[in-house]
C-alpha atoms as a PDB file:
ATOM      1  CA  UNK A   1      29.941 -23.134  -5.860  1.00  0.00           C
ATOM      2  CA  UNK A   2      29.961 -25.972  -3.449  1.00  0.00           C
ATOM      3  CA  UNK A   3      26.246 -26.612  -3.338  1.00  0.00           C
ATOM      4  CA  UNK A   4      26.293 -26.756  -7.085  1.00  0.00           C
ATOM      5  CA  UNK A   5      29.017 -29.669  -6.492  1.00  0.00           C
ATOM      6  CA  UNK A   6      27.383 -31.097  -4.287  1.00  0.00           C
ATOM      7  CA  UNK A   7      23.879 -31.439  -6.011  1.00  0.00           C
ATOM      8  CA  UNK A   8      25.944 -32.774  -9.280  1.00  0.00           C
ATOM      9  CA  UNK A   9      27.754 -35.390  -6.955  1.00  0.00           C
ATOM     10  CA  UNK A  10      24.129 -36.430  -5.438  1.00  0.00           C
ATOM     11  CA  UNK A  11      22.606 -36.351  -8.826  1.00  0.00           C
ATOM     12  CA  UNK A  12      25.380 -38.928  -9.806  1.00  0.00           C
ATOM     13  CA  UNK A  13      24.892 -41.137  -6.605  1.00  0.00           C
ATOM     14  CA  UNK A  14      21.097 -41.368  -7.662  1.00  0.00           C
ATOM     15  CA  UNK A  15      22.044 -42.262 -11.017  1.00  0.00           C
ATOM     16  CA  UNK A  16      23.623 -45.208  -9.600  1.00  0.00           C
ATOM     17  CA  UNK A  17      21.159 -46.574  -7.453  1.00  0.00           C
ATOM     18  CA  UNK A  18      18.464 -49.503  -8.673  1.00  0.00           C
ATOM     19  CA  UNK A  19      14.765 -48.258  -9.822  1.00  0.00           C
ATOM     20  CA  UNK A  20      13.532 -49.418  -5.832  1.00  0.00           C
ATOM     21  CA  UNK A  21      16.365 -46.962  -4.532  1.00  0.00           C
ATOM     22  CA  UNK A  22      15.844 -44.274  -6.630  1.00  0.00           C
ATOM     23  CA  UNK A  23      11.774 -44.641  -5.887  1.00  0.00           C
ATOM     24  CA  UNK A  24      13.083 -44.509  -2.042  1.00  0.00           C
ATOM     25  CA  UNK A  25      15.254 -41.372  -2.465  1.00  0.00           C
ATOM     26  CA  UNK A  26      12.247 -39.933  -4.206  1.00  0.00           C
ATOM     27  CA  UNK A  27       9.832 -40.258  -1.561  1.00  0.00           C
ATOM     28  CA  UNK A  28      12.393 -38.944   1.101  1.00  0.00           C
ATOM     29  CA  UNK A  29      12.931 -35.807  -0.786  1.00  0.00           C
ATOM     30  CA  UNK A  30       9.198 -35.123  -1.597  1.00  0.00           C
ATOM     31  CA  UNK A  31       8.815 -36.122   2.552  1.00  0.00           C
ATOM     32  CA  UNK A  32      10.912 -33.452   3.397  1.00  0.00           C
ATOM     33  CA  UNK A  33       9.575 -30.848   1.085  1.00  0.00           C
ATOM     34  CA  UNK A  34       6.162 -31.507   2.298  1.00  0.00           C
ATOM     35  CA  UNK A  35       7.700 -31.066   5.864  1.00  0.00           C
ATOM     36  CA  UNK A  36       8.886 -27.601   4.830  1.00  0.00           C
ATOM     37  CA  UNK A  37       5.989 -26.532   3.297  1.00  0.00           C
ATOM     38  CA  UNK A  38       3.362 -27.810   6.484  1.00  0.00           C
ATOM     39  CA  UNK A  39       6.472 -25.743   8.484  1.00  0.00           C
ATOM     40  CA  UNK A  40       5.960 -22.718   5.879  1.00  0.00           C
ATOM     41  CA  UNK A  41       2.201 -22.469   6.376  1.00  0.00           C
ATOM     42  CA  UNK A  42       2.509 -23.022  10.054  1.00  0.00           C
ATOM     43  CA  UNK A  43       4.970 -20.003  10.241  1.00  0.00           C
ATOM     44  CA  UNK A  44       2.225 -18.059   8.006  1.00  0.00           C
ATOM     45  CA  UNK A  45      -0.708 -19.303  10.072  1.00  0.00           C
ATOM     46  CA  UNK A  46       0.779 -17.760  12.932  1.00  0.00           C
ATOM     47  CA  UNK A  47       1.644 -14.524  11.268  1.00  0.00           C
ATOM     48  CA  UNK A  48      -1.287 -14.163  10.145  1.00  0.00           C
ATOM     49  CA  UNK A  49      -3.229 -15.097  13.250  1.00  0.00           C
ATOM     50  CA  UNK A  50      -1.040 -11.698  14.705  1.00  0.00           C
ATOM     51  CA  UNK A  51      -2.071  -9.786  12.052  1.00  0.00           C
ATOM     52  CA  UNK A  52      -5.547  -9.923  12.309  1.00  0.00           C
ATOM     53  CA  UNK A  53      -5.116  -9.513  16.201  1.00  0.00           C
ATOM     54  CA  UNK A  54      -3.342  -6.441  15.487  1.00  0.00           C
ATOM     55  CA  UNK A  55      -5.794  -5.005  13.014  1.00  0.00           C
ATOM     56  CA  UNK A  56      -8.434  -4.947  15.409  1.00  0.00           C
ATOM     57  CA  UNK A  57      -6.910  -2.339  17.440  1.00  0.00           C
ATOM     58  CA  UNK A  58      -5.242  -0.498  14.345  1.00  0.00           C
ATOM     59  CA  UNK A  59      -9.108   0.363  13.079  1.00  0.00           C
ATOM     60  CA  UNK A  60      -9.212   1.984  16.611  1.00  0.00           C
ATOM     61  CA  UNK A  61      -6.440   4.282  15.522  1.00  0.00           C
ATOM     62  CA  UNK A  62      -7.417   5.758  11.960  1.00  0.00           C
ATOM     63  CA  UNK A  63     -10.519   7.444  13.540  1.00  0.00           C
ATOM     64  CA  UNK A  64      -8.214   9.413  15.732  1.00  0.00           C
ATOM     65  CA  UNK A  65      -5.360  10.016  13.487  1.00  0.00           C
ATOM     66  CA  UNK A  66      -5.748  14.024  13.874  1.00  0.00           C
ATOM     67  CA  UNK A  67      -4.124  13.510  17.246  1.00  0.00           C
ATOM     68  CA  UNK A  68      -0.996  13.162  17.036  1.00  0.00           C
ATOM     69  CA  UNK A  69       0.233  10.961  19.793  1.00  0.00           C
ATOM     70  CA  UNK A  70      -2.250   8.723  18.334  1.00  0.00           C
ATOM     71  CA  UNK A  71      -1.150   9.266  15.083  1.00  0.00           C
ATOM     72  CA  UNK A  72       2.629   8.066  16.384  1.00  0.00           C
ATOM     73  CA  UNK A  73       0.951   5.016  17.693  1.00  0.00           C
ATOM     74  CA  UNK A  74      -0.572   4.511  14.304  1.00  0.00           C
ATOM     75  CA  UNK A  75       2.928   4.799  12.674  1.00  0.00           C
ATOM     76  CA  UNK A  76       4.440   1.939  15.211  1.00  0.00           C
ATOM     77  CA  UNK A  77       1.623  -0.177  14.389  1.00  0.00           C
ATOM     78  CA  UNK A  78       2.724   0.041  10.733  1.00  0.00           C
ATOM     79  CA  UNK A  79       5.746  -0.284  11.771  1.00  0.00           C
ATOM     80  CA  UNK A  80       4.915  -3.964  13.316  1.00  0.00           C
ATOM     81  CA  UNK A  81       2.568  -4.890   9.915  1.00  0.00           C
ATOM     82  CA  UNK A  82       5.338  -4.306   7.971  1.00  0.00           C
ATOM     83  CA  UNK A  83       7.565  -6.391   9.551  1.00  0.00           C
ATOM     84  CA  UNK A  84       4.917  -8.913  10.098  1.00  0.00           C
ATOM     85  CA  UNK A  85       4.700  -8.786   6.223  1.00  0.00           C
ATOM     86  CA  UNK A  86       8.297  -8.976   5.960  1.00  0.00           C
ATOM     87  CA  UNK A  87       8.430 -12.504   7.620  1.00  0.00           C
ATOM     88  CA  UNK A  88       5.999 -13.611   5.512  1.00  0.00           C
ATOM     89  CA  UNK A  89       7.411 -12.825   2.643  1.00  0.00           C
ATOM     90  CA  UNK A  90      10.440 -14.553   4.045  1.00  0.00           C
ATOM     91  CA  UNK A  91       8.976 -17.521   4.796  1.00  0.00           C
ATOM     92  CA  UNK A  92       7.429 -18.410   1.498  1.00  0.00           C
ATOM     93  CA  UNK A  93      10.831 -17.159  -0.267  1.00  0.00           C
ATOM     94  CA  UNK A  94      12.659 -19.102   1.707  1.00  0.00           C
ATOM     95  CA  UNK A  95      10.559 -22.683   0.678  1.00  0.00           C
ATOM     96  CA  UNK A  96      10.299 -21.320  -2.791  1.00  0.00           C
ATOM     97  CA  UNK A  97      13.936 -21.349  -3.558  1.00  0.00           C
ATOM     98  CA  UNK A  98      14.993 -24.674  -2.013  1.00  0.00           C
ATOM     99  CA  UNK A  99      16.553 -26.987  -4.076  1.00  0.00           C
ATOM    100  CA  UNK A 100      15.023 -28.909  -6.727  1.00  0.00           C
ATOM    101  CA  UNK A 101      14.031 -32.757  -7.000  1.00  0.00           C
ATOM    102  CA  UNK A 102      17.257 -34.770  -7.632  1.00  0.00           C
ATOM    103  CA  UNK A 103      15.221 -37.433  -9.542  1.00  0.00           C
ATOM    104  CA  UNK A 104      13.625 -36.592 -13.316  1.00  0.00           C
ATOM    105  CA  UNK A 105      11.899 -39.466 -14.871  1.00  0.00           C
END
């Protein structure tokens, strides 16, 4: 696959480079990761933050659930945790499966 190419090809470029360089490259890529992941939280913060807003309103709703309009606007609210949910699972799977240091030891 191309990325796979292209990680070997960077791997080799690294290779290449003097200790100072490679130390440089280094702290780039763990700059960027810890980018992502303050992005990642930030994104989860957020979801989070709507989640709880939501929830507040949703105990409202399971005292009433007999009725069933009430009960429908039980079900959307679901609806909207679940794809709350969704994007956070998204969001951490996303940063989980980016790619991998280029530098070992």
């Amino acid at each position: 696959s191309p990325s796979k190419s292209k990680a070997k090809k960077d791997a080799a470029d690294v290779e290449s480079l003097s200790p100072l360089q490679k130390l440089l490259v280094l702290l780039e890529h763990i700059d960027s990761k810890l980018d992502s992941t303050a992005l990642m939280w930030t994104k989860i913060d957020a979801y989070f933050q709507m989640l709880d807003s939501k929830s507040e309103a949703l105990d409202q709703f399971v005292d009433f659930s007999r009725n069933p309009q009430l009960m429908e606007r039980f079900k959307a609210r679901m609806s909207d945790y679940r794809y709350l949910w969704n994007q956070v699972r998204g969001s951490a799977s996303a940063h989980t499966s980016s790619e991998p240091l280029l530098i070992g030891n």
